[in-house]
Protein backbone atom coordinates (compact mmCIF):
# COMPACT_ATOMS: atom_id res chain seq x y z
CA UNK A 1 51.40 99.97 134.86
CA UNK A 2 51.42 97.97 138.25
CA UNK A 3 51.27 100.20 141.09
CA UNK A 4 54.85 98.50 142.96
CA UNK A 5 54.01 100.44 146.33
CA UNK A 6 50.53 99.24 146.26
CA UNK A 7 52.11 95.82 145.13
CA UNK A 8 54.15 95.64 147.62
CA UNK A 9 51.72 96.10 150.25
CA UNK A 10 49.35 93.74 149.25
CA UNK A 11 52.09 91.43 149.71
CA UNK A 12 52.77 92.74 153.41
CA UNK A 13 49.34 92.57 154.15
CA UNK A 14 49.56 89.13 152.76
CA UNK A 15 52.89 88.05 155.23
CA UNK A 16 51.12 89.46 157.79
CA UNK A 17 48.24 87.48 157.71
CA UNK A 18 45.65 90.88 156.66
CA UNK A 19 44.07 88.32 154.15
CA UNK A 20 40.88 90.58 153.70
CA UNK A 21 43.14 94.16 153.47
CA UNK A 22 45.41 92.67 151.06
CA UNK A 23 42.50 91.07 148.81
CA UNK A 24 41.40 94.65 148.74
CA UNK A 25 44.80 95.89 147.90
CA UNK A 26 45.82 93.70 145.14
CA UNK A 27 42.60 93.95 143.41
CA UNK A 28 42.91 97.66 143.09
CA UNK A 29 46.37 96.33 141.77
CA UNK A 30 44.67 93.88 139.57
CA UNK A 31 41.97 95.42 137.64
CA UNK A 32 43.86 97.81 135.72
CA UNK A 33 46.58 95.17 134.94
CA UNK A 34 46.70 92.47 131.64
CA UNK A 35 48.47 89.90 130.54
CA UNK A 36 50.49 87.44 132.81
CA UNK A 37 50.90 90.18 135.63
CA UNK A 38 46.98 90.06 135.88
CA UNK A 39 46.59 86.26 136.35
CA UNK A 40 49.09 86.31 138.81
CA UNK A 41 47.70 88.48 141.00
CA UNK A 42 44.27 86.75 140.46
CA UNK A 43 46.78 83.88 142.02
CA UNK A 44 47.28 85.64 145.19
CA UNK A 45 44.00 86.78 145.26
CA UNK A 46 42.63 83.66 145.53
CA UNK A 47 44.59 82.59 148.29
CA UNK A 48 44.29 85.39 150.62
CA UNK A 49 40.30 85.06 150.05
CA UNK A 50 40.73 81.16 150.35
CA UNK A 51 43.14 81.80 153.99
CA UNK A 52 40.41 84.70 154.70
CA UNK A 53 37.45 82.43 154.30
CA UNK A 54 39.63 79.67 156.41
CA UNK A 55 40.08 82.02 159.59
CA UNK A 56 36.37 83.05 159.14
CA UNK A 57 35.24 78.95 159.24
CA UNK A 58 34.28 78.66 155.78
CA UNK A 59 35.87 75.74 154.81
CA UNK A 60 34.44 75.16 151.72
CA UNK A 61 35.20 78.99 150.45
CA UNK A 62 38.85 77.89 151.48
CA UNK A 63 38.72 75.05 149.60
CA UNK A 64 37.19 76.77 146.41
CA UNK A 65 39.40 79.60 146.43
CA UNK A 66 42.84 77.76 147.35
CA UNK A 67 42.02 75.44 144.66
CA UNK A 68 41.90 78.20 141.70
CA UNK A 69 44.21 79.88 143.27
CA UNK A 70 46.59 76.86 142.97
CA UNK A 71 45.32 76.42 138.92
CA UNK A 72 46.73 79.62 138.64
CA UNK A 73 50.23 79.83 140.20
CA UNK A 74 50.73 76.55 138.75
CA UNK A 75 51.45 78.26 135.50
CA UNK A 76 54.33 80.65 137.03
CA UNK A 77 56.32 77.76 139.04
CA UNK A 78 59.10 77.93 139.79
CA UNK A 79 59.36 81.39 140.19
CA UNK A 80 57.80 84.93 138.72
CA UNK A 81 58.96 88.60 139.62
CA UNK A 82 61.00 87.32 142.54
CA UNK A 83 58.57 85.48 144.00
CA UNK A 84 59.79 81.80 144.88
CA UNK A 85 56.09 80.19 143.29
CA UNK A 86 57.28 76.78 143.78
CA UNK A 87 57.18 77.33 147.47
CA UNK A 88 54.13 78.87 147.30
CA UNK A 89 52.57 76.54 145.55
CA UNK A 90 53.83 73.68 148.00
CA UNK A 91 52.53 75.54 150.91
CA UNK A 92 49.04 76.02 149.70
CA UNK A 93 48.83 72.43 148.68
CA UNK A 94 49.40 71.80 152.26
CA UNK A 95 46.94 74.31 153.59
CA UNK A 96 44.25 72.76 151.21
CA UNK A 97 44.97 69.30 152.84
CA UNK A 98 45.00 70.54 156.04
CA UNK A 99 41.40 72.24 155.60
CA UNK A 100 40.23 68.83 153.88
CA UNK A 101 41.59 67.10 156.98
CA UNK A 102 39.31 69.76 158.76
CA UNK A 103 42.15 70.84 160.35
CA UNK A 104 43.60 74.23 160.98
CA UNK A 105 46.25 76.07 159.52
CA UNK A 106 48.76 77.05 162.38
CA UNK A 107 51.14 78.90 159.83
CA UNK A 108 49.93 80.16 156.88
CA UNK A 109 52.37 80.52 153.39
CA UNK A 110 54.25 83.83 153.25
CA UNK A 111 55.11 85.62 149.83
């Protein structure tokens, strides 16, 4: 059973631009999860550590990370759990050409 407070938080962390905390958070979310709740998350997961690595300089973690991450939410458009995924998965598309541009994201997606 997904923790929902710890869910939750992750996804504040997330909104708030905490990409490191809420990689942290949502794995302890993740790892006792299965099934299509557990890719999901490994969704998310990828794109905090992808936005993480991008406000650390790492552009090609970004791109590595934003790109599974993207794989992943691709199979959950265009929307899972309340979460509007089609957005989401605009918005990263845009931050990944942004960081190929070797530009820099001034807003980052929210959840």
């Amino acid at each position: 059973m997904v923790s929902e407070t710890a869910r939750r938080r992750g996804i504040e962390l997330f909104n708030a631009g905490e990409f490191y905390e809420c990689h942290e958070v949502l794995e302890d979310v993740w790892r006792p999860c299965q099934g299509e709740e557990r890719f999901f998350l490994q969704a998310l997961i990828h794109y905090a550590v992808g936005f993480y690595h991008h406000q650390r300089g790492n552009p090609l973690g970004a791109e590595l990370q934003l790109r599974k991450g993207l794989r992943k939410l691709a199979g959950y458009l265009p929307a899972f759990q309340g979460v509007d995924t089609a957005r989401l998965y605009r918005e990263g598309q845009v931050a990944l050409e942004t960081i190929l541009a070797g530009g820099s994201i001034e807003r980052f997606p929210r959840i």
